[in-house]
PDB file of N, CA and C in Angstrom:
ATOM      1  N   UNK A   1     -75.625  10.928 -19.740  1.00  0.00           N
ATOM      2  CA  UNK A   1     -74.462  11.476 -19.061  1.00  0.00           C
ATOM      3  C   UNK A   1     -73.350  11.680 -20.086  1.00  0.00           C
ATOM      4  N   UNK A   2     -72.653  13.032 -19.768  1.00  0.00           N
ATOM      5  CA  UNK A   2     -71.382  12.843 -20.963  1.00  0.00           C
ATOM      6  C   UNK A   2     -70.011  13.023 -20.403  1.00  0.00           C
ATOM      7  N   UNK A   3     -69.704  12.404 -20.910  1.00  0.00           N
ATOM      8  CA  UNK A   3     -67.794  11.774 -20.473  1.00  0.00           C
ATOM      9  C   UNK A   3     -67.484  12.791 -21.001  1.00  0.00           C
ATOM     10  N   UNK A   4     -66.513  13.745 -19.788  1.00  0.00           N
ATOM     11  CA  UNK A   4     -65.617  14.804 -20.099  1.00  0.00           C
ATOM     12  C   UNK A   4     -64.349  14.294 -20.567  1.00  0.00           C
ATOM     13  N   UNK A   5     -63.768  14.720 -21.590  1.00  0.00           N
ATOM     14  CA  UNK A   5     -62.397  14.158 -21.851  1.00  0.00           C
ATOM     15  C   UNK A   5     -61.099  14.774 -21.753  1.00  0.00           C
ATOM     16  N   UNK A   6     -60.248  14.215 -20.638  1.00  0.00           N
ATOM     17  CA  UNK A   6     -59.330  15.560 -20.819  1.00  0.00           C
ATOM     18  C   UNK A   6     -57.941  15.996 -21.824  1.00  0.00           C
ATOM     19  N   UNK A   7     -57.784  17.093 -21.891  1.00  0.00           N
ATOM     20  CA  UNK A   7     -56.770  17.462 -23.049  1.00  0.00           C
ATOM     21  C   UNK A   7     -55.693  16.714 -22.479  1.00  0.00           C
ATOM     22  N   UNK A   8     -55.038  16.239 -21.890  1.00  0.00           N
ATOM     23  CA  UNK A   8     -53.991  15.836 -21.300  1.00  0.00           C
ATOM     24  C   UNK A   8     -53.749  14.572 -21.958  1.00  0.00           C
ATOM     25  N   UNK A   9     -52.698  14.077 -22.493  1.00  0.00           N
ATOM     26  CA  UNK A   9     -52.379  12.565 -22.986  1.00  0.00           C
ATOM     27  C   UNK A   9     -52.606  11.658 -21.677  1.00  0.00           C
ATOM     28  N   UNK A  10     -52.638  10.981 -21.747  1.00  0.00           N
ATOM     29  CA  UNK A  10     -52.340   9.361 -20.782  1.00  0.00           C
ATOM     30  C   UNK A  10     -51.090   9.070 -20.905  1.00  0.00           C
ATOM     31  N   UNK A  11     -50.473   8.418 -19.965  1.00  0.00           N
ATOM     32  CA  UNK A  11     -49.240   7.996 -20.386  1.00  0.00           C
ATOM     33  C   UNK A  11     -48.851   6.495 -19.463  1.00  0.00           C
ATOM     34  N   UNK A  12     -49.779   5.733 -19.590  1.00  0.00           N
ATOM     35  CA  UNK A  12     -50.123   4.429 -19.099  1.00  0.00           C
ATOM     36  C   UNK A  12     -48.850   3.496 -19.536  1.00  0.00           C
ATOM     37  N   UNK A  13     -47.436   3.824 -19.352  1.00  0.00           N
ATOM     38  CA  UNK A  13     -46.914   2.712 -19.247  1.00  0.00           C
ATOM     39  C   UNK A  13     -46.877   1.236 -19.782  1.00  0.00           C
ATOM     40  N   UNK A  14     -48.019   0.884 -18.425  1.00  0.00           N
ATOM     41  CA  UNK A  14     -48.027  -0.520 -18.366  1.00  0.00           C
ATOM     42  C   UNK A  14     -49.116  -0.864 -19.844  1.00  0.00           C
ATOM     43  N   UNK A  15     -50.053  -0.137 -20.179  1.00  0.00           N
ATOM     44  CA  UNK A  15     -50.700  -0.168 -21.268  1.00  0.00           C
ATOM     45  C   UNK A  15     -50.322   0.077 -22.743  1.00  0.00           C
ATOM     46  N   UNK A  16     -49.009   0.943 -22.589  1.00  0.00           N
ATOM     47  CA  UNK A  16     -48.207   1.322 -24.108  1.00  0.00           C
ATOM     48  C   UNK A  16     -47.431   0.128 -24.027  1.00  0.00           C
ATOM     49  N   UNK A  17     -46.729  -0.680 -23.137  1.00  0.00           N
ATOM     50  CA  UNK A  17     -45.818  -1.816 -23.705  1.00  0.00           C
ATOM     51  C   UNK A  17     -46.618  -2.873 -23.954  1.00  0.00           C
ATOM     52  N   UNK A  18     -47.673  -2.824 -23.533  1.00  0.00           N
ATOM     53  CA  UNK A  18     -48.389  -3.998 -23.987  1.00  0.00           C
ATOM     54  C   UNK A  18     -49.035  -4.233 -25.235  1.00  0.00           C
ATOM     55  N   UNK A  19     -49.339  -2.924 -25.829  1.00  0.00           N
ATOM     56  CA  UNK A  19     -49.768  -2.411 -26.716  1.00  0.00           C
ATOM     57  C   UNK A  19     -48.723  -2.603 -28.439  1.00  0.00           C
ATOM     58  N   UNK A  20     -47.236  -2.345 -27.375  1.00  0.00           N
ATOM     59  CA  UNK A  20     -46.182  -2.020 -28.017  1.00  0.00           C
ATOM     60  C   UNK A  20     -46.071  -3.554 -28.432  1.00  0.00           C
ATOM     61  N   UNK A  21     -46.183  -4.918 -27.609  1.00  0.00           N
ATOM     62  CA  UNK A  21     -45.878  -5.964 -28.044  1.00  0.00           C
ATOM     63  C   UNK A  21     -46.435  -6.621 -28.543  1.00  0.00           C
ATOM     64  N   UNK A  22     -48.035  -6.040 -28.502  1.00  0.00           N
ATOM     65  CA  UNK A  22     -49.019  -6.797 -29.041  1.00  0.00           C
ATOM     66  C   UNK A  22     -48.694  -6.576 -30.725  1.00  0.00           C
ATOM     67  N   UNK A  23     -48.391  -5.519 -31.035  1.00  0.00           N
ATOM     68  CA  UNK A  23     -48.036  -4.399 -32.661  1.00  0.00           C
ATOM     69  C   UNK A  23     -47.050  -5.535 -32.779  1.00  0.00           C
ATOM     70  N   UNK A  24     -45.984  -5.566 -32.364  1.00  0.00           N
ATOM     71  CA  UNK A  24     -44.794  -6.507 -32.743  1.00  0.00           C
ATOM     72  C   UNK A  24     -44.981  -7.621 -33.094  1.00  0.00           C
ATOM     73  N   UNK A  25     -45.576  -8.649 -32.441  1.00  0.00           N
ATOM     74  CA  UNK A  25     -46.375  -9.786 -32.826  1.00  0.00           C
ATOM     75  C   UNK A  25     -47.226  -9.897 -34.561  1.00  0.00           C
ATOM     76  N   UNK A  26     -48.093  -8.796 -34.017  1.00  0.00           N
ATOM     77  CA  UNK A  26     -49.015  -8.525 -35.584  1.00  0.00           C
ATOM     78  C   UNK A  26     -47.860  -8.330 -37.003  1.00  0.00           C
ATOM     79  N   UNK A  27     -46.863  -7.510 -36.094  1.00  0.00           N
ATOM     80  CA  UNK A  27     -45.610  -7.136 -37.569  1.00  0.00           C
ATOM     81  C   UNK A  27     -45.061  -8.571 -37.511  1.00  0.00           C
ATOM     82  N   UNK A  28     -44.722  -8.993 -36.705  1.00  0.00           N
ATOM     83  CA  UNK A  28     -43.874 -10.193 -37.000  1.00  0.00           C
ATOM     84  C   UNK A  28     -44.339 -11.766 -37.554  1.00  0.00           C
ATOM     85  N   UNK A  29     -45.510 -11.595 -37.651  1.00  0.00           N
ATOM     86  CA  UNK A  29     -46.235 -12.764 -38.712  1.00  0.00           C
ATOM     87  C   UNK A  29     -46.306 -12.543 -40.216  1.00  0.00           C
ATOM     88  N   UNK A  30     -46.011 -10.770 -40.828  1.00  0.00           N
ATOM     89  CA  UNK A  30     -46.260 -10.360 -41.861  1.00  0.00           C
ATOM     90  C   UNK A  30     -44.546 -10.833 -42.130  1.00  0.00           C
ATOM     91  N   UNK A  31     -43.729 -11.149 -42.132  1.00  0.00           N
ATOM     92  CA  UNK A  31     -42.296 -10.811 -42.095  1.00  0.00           C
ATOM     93  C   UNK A  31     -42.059 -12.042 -43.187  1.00  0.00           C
ATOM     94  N   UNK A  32     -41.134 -12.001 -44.288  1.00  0.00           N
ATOM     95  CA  UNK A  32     -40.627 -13.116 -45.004  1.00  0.00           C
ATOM     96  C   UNK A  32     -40.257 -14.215 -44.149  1.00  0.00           C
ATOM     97  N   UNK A  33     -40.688 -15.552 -44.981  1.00  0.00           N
ATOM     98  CA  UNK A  33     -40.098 -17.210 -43.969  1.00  0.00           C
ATOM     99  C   UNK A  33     -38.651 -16.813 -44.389  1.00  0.00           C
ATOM    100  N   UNK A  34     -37.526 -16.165 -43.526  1.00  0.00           N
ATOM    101  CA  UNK A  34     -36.550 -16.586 -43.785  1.00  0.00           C
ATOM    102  C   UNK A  34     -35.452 -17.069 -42.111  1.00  0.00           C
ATOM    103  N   UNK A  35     -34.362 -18.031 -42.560  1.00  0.00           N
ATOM    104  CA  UNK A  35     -33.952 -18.316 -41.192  1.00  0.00           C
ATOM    105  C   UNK A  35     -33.422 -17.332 -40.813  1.00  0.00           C
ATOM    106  N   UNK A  36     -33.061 -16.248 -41.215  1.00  0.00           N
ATOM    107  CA  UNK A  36     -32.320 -14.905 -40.083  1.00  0.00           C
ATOM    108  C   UNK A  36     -33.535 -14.242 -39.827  1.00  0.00           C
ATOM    109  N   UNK A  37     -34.897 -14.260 -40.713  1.00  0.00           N
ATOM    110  CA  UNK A  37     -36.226 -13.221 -40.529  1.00  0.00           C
ATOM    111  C   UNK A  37     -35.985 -14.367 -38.726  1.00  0.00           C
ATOM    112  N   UNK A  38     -36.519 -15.404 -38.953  1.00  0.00           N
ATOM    113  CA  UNK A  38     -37.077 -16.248 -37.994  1.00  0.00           C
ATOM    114  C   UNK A  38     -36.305 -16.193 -36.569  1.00  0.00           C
ATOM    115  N   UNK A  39     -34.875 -15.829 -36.430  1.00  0.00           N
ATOM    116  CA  UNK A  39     -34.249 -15.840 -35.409  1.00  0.00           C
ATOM    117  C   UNK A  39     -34.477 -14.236 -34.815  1.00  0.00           C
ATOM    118  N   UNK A  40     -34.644 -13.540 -35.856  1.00  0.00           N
ATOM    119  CA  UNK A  40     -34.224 -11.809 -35.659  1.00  0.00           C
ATOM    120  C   UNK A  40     -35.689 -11.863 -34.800  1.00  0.00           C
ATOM    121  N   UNK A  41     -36.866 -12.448 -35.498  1.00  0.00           N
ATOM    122  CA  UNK A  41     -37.932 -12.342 -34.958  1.00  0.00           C
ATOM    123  C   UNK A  41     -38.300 -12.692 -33.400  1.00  0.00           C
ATOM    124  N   UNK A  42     -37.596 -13.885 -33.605  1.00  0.00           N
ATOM    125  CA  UNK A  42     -38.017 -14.516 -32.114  1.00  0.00           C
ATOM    126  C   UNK A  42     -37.080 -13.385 -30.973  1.00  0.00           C
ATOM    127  N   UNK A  43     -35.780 -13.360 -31.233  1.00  0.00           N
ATOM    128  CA  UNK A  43     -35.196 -12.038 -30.262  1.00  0.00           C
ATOM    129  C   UNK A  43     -36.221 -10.959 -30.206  1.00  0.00           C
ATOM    130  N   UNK A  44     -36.732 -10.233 -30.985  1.00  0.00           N
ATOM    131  CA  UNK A  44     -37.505  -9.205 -31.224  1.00  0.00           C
ATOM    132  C   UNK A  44     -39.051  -9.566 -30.347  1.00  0.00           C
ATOM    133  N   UNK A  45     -39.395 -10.681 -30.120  1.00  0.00           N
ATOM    134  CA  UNK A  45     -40.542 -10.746 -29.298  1.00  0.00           C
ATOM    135  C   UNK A  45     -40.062 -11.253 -28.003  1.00  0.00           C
ATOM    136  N   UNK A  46     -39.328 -11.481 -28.065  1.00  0.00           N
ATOM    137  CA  UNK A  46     -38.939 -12.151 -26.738  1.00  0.00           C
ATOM    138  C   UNK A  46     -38.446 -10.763 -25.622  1.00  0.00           C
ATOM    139  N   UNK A  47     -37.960  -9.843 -26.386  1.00  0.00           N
ATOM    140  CA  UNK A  47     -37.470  -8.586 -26.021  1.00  0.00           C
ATOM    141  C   UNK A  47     -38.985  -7.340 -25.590  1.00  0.00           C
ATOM    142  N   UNK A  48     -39.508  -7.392 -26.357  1.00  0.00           N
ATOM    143  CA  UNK A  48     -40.882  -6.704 -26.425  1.00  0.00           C
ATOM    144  C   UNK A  48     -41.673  -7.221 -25.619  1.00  0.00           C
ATOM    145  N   UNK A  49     -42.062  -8.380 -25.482  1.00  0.00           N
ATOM    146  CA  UNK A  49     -42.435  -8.898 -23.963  1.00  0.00           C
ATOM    147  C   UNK A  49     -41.930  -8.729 -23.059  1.00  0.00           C
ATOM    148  N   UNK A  50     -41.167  -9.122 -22.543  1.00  0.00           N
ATOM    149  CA  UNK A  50     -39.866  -8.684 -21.315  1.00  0.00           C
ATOM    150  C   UNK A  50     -40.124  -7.143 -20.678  1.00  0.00           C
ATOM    151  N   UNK A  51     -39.955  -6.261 -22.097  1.00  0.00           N
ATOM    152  CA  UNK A  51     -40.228  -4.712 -21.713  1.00  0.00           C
ATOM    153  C   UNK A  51     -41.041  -4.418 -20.823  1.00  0.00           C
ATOM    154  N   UNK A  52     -42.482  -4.722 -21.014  1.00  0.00           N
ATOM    155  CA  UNK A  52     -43.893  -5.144 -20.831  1.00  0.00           C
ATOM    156  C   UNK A  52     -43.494  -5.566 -19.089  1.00  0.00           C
ATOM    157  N   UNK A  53     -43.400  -6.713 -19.247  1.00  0.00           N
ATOM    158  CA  UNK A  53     -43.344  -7.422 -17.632  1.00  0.00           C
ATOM    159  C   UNK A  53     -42.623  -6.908 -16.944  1.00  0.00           C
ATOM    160  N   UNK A  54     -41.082  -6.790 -17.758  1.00  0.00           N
ATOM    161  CA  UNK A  54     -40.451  -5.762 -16.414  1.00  0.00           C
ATOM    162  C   UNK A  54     -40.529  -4.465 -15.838  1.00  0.00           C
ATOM    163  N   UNK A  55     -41.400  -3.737 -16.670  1.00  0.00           N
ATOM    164  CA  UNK A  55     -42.241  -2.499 -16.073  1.00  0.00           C
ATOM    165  C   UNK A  55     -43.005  -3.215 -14.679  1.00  0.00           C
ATOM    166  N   UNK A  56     -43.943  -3.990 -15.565  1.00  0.00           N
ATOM    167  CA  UNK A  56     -45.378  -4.439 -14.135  1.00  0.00           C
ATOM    168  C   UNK A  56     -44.463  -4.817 -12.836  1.00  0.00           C
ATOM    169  N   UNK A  57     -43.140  -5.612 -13.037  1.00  0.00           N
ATOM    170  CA  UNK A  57     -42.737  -5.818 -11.975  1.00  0.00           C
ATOM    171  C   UNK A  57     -41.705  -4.939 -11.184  1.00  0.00           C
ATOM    172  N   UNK A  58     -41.852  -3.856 -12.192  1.00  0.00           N
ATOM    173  CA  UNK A  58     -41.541  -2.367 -11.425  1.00  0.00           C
ATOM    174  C   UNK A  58     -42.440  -1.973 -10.155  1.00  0.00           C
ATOM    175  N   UNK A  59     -43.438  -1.899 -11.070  1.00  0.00           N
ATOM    176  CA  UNK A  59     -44.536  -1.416 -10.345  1.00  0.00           C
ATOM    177  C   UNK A  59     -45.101  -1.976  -9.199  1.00  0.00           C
ATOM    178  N   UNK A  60     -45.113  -3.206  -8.487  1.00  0.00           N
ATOM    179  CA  UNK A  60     -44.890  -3.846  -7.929  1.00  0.00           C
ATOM    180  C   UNK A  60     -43.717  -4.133  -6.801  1.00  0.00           C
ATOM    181  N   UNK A  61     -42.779  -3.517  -7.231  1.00  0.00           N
ATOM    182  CA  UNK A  61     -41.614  -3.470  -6.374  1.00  0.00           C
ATOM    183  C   UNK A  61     -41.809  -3.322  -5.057  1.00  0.00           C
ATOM    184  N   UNK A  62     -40.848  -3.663  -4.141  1.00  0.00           N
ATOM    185  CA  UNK A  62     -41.047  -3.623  -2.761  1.00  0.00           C
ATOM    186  C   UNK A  62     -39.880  -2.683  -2.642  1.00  0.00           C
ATOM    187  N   UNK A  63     -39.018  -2.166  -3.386  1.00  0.00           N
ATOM    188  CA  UNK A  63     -38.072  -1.090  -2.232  1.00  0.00           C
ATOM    189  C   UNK A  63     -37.832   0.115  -3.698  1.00  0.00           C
ATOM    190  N   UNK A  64     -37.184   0.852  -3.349  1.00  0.00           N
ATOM    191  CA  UNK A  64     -36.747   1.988  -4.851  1.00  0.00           C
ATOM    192  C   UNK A  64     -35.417   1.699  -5.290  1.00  0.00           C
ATOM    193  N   UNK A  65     -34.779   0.925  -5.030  1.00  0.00           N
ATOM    194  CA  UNK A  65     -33.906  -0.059  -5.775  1.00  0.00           C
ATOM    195  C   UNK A  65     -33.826  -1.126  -6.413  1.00  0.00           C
ATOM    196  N   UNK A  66     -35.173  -1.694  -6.075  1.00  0.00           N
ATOM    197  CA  UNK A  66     -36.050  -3.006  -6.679  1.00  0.00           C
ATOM    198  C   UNK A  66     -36.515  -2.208  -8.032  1.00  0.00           C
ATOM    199  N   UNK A  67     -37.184  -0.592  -7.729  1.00  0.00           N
ATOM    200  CA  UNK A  67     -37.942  -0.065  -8.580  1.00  0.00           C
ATOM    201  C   UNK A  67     -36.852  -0.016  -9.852  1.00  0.00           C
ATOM    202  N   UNK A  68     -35.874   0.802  -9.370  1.00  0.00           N
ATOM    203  CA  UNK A  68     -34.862   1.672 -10.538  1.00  0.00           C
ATOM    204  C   UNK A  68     -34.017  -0.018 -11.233  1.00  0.00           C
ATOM    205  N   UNK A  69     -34.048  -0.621 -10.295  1.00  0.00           N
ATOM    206  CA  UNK A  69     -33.195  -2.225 -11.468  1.00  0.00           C
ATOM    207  C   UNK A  69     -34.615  -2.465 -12.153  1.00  0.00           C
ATOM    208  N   UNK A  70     -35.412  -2.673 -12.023  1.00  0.00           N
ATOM    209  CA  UNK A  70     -35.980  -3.759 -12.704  1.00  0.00           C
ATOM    210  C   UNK A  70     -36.481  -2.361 -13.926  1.00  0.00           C
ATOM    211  N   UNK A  71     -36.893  -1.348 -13.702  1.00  0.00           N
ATOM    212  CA  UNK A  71     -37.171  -0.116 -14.538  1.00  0.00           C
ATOM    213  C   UNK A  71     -35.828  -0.054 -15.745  1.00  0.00           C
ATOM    214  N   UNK A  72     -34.808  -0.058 -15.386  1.00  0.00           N
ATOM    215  CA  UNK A  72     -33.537  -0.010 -16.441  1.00  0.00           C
ATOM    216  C   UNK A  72     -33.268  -1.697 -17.306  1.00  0.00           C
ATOM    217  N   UNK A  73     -34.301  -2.402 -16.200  1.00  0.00           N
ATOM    218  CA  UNK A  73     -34.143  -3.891 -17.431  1.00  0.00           C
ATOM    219  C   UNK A  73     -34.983  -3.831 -18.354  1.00  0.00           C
ATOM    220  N   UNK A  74     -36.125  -2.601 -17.570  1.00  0.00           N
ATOM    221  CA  UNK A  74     -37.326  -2.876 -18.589  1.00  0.00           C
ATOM    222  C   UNK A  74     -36.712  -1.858 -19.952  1.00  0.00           C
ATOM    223  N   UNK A  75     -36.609  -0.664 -19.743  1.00  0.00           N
ATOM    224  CA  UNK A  75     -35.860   0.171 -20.740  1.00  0.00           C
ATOM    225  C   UNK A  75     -34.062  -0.240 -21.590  1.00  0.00           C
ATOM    226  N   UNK A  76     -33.944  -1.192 -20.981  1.00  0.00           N
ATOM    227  CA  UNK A  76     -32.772  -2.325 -21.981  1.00  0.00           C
ATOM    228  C   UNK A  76     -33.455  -3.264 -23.000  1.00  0.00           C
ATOM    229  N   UNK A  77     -34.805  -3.154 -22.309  1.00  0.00           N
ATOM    230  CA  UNK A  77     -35.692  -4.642 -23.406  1.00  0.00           C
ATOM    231  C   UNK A  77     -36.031  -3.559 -24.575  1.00  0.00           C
ATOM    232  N   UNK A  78     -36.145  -2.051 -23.778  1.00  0.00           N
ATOM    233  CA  UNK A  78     -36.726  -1.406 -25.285  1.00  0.00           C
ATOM    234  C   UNK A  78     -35.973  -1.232 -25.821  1.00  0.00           C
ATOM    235  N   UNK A  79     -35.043  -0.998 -25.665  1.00  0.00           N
ATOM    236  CA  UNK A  79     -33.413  -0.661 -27.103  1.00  0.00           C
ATOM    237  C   UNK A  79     -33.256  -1.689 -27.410  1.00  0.00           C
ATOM    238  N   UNK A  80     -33.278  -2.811 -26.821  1.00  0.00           N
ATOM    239  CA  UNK A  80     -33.158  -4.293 -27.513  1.00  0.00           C
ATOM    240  C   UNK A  80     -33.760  -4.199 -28.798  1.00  0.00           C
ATOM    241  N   UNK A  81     -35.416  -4.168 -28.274  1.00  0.00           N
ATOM    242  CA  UNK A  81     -36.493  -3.884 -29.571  1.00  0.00           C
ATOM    243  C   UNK A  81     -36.229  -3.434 -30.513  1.00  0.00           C
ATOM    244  N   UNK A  82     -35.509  -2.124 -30.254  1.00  0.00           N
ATOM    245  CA  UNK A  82     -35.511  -1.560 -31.352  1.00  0.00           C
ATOM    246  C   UNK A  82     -34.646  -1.880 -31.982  1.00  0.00           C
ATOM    247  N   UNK A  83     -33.387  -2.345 -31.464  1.00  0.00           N
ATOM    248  CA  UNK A  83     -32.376  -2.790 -32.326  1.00  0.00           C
ATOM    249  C   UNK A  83     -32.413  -3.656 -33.386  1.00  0.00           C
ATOM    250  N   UNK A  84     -33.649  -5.013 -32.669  1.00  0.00           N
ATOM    251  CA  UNK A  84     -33.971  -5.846 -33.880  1.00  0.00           C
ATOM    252  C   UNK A  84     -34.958  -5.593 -34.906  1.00  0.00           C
ATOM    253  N   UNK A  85     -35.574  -4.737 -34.182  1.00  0.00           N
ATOM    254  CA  UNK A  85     -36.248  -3.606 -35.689  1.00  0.00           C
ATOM    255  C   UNK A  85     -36.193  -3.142 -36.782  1.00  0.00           C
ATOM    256  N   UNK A  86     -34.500  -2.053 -36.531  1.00  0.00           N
ATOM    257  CA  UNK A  86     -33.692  -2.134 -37.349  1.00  0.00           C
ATOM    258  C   UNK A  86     -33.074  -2.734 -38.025  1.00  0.00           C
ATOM    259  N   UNK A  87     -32.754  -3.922 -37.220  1.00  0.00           N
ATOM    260  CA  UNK A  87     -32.118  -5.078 -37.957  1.00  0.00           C
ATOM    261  C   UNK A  87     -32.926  -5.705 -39.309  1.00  0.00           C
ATOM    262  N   UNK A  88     -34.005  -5.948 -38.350  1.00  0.00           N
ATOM    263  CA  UNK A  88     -35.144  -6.700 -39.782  1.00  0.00           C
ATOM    264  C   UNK A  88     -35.150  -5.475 -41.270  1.00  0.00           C
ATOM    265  N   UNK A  89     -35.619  -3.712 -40.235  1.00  0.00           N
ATOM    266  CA  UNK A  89     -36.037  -3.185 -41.877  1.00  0.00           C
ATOM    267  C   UNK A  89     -34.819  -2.867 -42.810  1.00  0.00           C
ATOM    268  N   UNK A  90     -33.686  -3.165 -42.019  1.00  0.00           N
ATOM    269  CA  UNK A  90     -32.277  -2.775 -42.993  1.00  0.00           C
ATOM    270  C   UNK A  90     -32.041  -4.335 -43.707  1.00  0.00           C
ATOM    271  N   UNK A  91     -32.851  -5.772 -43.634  1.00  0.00           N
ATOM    272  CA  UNK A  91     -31.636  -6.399 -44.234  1.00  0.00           C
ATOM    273  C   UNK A  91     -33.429  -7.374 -44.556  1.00  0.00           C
ATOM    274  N   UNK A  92     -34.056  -6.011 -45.115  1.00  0.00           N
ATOM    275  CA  UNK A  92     -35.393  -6.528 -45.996  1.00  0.00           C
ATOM    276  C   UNK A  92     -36.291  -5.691 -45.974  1.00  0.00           C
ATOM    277  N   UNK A  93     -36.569  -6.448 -47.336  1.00  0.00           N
ATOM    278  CA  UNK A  93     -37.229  -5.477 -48.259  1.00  0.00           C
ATOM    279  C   UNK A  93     -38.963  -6.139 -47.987  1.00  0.00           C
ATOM    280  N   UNK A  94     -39.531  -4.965 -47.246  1.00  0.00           N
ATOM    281  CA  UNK A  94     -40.712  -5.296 -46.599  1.00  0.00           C
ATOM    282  C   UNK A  94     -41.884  -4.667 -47.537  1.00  0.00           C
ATOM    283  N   UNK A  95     -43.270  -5.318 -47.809  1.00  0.00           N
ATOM    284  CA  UNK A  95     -44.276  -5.117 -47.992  1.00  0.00           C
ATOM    285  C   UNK A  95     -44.827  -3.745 -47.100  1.00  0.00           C
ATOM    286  N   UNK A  96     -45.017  -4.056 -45.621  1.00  0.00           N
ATOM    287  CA  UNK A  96     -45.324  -3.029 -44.647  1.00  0.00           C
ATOM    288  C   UNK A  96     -43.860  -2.556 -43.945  1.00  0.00           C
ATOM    289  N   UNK A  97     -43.213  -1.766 -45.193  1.00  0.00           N
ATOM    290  CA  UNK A  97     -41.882  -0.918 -44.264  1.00  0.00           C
ATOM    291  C   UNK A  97     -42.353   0.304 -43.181  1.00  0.00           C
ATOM    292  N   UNK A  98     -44.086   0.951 -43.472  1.00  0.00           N
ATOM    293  CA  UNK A  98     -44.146   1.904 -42.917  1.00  0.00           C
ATOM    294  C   UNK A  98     -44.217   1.632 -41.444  1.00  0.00           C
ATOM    295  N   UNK A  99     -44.952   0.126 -40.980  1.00  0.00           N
ATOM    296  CA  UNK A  99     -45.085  -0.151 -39.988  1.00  0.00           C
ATOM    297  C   UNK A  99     -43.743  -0.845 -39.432  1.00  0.00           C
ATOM    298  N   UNK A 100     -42.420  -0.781 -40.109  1.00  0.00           N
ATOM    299  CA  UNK A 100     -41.687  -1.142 -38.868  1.00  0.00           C
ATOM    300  C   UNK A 100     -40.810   0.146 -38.161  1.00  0.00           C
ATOM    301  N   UNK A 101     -41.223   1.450 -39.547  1.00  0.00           N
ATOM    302  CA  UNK A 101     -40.851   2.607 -38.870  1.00  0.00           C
ATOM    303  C   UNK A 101     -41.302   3.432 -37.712  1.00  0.00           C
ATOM    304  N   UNK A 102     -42.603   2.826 -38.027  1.00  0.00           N
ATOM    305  CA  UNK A 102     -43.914   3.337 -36.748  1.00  0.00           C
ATOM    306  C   UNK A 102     -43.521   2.752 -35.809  1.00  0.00           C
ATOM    307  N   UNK A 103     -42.954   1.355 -35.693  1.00  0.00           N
ATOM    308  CA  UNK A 103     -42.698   0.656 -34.422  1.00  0.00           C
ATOM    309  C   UNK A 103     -41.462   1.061 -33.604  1.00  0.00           C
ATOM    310  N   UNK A 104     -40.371   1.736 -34.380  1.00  0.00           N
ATOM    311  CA  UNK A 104     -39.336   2.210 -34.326  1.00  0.00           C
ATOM    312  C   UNK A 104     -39.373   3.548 -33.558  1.00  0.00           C
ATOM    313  N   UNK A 105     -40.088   4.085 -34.418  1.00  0.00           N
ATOM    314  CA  UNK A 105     -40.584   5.636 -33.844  1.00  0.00           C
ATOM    315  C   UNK A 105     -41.482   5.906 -32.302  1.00  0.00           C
ATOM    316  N   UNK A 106     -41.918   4.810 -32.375  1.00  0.00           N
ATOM    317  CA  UNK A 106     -43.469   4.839 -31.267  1.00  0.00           C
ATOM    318  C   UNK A 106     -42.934   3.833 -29.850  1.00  0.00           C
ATOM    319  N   UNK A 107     -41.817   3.346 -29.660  1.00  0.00           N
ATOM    320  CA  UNK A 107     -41.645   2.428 -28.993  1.00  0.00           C
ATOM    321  C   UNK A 107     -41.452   3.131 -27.374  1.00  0.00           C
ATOM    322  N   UNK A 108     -42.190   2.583 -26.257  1.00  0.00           N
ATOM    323  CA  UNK A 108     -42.469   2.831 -25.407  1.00  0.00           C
ATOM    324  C   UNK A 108     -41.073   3.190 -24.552  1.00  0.00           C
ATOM    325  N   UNK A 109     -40.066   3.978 -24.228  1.00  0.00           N
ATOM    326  CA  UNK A 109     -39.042   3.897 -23.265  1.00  0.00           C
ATOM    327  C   UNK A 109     -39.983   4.155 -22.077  1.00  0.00           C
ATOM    328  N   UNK A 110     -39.164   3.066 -20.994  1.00  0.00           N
ATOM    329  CA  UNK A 110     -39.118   3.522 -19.982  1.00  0.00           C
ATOM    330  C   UNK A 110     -38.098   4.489 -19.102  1.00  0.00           C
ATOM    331  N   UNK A 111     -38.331   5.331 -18.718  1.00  0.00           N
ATOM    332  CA  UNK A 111     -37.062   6.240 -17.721  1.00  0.00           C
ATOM    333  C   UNK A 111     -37.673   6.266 -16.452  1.00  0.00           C
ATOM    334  N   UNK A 112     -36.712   5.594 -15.821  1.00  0.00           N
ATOM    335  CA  UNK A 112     -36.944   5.491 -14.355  1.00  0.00           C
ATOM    336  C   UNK A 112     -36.804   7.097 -13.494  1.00  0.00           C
TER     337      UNK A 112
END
């Protein structure tokens, strides 16, 4: 049997932030031991997760005001992200700089 594939992207949401935080994690073990790497970091995952869940518990919602709050917390966790993104590749000098631009570039918004 052969799997037709269609030209059309996917745009799975709940599968790009997860995706998105899983990447963050992987970047954020490569990162210098330093105590601002270590704080910038932990904001930076703590934010990238969040994104993630507060989509699913979009999706999940019981009314379309449940939907559109918890959708604009989830798309606050992604500018969060990115903010500490920036933060890390402006104040260090990284081994893998290409991948915190990719993370920068590629980061899942949500728009409600």
């Amino acid at each position: 049997m052969v799997k037709i594939q269609s030209s059309k992207p996917v745009y799975d949401l709940e599968e790009r932030t997860f995706v998105f935080a899983k990447d963050v994690r992987f970047f954020v073990k490569t990162l210098p031991k330093t105590i601002t790497n270590y704080e910038d970091a932990k904001q930076l995952v703590k934010a990238s997760g969040s994104m993630g869940a507060n989509y699913i518990e979009a999706n999940e919602s019981l009314s379309k005001k449940d939907f559109l709050m918890r959708s604009k917390i989830s798309r606050k966790e992604a500018k969060e992200s990115v903010y500490w993104l920036r933060l890390i590749h402006e104040t260090n000098t990284l081994k893998n700089e290409k991948e915190t631009l990719r993370l920068i570039l590629t980061y899942p918004i949500v728009i409600p």
